[in-house]
C-alpha atoms as a PDB file:
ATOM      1  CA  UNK A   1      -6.646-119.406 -39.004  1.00  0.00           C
ATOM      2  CA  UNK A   2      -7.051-116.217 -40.837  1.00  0.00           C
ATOM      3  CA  UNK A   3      -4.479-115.347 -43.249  1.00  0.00           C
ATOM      4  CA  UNK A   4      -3.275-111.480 -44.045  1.00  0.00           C
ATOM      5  CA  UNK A   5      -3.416-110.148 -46.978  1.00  0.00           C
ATOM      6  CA  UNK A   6       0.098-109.093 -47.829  1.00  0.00           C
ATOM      7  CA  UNK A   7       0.596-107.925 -51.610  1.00  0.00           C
ATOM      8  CA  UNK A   8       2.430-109.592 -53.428  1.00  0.00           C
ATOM      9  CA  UNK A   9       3.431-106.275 -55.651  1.00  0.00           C
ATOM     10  CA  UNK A  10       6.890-105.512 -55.918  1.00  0.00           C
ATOM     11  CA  UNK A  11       7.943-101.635 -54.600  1.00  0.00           C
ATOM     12  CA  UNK A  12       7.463 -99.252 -57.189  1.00  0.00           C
ATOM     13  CA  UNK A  13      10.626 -96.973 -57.419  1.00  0.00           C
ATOM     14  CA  UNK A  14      10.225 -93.488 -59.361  1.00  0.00           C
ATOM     15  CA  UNK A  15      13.626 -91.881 -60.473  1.00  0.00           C
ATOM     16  CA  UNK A  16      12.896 -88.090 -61.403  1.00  0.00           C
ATOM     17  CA  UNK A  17      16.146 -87.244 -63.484  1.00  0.00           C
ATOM     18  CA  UNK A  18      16.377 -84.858 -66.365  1.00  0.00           C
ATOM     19  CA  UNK A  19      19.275 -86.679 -67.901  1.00  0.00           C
ATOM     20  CA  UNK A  20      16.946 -89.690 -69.914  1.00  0.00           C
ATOM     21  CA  UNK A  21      20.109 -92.397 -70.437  1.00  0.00           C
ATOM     22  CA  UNK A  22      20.627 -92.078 -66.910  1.00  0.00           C
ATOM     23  CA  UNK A  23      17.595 -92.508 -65.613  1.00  0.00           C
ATOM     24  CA  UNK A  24      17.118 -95.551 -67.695  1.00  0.00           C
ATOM     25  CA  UNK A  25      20.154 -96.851 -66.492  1.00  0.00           C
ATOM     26  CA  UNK A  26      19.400 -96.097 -63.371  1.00  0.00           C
ATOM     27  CA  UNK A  27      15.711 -98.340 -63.741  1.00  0.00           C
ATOM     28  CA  UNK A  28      17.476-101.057 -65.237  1.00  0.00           C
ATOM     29  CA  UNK A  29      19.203-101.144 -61.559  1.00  0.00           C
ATOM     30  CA  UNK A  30      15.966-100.893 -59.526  1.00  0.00           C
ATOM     31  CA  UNK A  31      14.410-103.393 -61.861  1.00  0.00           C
ATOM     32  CA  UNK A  32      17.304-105.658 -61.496  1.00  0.00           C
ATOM     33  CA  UNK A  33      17.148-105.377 -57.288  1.00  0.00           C
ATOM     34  CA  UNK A  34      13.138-106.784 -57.730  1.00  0.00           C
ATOM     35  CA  UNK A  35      11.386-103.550 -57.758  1.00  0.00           C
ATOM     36  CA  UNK A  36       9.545-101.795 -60.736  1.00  0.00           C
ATOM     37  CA  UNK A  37      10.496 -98.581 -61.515  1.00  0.00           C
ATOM     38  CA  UNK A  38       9.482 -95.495 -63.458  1.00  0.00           C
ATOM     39  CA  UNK A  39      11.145 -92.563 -64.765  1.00  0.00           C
ATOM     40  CA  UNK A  40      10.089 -88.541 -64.379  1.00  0.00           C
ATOM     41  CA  UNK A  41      12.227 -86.388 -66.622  1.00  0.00           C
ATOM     42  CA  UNK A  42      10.614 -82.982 -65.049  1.00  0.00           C
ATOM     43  CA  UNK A  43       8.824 -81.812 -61.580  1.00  0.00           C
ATOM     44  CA  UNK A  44       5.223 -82.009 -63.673  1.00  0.00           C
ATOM     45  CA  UNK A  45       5.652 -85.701 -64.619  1.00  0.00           C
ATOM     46  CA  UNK A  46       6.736 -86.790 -61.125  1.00  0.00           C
ATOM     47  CA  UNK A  47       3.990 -84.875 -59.682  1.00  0.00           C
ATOM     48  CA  UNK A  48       1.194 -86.887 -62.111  1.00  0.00           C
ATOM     49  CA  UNK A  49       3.413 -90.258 -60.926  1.00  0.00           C
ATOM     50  CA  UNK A  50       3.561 -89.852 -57.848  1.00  0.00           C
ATOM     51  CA  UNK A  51      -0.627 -89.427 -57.812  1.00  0.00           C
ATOM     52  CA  UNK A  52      -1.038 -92.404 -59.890  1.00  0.00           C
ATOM     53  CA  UNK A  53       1.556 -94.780 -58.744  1.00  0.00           C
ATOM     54  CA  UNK A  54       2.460 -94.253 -54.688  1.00  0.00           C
ATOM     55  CA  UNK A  55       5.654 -95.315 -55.523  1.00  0.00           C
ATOM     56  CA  UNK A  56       7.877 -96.655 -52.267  1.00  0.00           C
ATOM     57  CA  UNK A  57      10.626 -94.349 -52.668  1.00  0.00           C
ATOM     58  CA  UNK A  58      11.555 -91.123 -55.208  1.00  0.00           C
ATOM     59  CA  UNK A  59      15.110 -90.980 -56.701  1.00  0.00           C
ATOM     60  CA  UNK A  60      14.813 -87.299 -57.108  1.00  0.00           C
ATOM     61  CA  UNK A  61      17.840 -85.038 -59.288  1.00  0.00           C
ATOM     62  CA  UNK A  62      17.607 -81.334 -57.798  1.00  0.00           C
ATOM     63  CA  UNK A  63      18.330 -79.755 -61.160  1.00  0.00           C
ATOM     64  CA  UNK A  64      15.156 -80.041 -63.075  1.00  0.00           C
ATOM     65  CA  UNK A  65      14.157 -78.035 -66.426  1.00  0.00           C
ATOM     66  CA  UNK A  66      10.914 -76.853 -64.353  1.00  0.00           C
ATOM     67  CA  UNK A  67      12.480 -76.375 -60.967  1.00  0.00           C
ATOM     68  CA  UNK A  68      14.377 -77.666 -58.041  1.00  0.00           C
ATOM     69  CA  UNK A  69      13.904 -81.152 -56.531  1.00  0.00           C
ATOM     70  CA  UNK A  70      13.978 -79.789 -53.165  1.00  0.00           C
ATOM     71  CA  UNK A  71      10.526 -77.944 -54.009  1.00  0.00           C
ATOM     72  CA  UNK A  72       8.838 -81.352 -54.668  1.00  0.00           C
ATOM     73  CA  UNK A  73      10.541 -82.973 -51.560  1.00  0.00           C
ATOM     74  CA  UNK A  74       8.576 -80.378 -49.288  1.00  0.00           C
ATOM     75  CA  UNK A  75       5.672 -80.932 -51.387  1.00  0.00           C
ATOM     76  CA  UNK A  76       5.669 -84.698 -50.813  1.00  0.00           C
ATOM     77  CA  UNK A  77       6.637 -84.704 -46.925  1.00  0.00           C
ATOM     78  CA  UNK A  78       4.223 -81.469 -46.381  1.00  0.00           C
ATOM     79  CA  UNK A  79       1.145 -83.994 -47.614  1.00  0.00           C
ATOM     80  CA  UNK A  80      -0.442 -86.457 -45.490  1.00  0.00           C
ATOM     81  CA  UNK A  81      -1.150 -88.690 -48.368  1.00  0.00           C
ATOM     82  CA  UNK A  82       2.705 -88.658 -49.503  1.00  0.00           C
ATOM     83  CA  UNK A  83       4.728 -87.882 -46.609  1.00  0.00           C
ATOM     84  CA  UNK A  84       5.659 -91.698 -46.343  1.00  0.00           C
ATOM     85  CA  UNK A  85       7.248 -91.993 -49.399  1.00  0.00           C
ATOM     86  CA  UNK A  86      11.536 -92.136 -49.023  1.00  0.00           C
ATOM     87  CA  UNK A  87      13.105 -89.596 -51.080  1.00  0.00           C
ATOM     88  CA  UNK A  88      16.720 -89.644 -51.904  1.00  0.00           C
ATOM     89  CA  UNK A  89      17.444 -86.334 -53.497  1.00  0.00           C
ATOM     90  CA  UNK A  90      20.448 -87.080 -55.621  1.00  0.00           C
ATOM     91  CA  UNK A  91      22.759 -84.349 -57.263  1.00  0.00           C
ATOM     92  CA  UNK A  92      25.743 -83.569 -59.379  1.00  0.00           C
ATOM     93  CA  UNK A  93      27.248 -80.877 -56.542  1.00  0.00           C
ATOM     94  CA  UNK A  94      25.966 -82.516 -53.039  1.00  0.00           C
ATOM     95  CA  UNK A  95      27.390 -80.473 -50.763  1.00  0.00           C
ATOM     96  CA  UNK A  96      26.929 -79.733 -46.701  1.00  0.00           C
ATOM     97  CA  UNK A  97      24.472 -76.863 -47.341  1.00  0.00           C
ATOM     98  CA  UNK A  98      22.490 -78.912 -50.091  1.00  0.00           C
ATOM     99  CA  UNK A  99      22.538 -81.913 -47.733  1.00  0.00           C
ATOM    100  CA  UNK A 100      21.481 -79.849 -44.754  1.00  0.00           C
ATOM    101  CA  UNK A 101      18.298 -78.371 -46.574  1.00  0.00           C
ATOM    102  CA  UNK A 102      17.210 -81.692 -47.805  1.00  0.00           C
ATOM    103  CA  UNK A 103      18.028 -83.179 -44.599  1.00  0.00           C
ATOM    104  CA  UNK A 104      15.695 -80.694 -42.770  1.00  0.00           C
ATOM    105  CA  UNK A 105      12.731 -81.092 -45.734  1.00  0.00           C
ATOM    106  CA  UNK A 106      12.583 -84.679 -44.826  1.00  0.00           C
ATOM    107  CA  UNK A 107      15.262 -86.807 -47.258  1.00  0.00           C
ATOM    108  CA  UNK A 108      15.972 -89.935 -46.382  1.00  0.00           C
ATOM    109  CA  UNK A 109      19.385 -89.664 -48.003  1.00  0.00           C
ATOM    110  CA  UNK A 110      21.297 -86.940 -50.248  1.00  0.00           C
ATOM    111  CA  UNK A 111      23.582 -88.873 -52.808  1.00  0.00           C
ATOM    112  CA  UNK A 112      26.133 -87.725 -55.423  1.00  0.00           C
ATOM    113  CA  UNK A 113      25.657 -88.514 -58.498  1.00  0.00           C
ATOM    114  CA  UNK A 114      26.783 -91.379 -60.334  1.00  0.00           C
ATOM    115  CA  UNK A 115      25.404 -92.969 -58.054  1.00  0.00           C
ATOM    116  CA  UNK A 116      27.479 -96.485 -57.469  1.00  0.00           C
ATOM    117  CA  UNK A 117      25.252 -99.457 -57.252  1.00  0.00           C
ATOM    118  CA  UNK A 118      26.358-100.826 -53.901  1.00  0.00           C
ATOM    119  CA  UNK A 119      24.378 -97.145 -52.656  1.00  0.00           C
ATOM    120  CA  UNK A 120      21.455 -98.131 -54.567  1.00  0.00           C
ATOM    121  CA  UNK A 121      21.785-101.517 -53.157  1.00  0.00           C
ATOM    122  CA  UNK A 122      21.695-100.240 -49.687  1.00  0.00           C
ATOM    123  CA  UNK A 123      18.743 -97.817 -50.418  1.00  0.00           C
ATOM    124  CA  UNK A 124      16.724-100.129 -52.052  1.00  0.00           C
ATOM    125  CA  UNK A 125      17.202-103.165 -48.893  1.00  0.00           C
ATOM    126  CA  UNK A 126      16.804-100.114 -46.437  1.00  0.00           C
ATOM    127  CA  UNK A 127      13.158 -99.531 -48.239  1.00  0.00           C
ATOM    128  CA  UNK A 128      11.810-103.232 -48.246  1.00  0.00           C
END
């Protein structure tokens, strides 16, 4: 009997947030659910981490101090390489038109911020 080769790896969660106490928080969280998780303060860093890591799924703030989240969720569904990844745009102000763009760019969710943990709960178990 052949076995597969299933990796034993936990998901690797990136959370691109500009606000650095709650994106800590926020990994604690992911950690605590059984994944590992990184943090991106700006759309530069989360660029170089998403290259180096393939992370399962983006957390991904829309306010950046470089630019708008929404411009790296094209980017990432746009390449063939990336386009798998689930991104869950997350905002301050998520409103119909904000969830309609990110909807249409590919997001897998758009979620105000705080973010509660029974969401991240049910994002994380949706992205086993």
């Amino acid at each position: 009997m052949v076995e597969m080769n299933v990796s034993s790896d936990p998901p690797h969660v990136l959370i691109v947030d500009d606000n650095l106490d709650a994106s800590e928080v926020l990994a604690m969280l992911v950690e605590a659910e059984g994944f590992t998780a990184a943090t991106a303060h700006t759309l530069g860093e989360a660029r170089e981490q998403i290259v180096a890591q393939r992370p399962r799924m983006v957390l991904l703030d829309v306010n950046l101090p470089d630019g708008n989240g929404l411009n790296l969720l094209a980017e990432i569904k746009d390449d063939q390489q990336t386009a798998g990844i689930g991104v869950v745009i997350l905002s301050g102000m998520a409103d119909d038109r904000l969830k309609q763009e990110a909807h249409l760019l590919g997001a897998a969710a758009v979620i105000a911020k705080p973010l509660d943990h029974e969401q991240l709960t049910a994002l994380l178990d949706a992205a086993r």
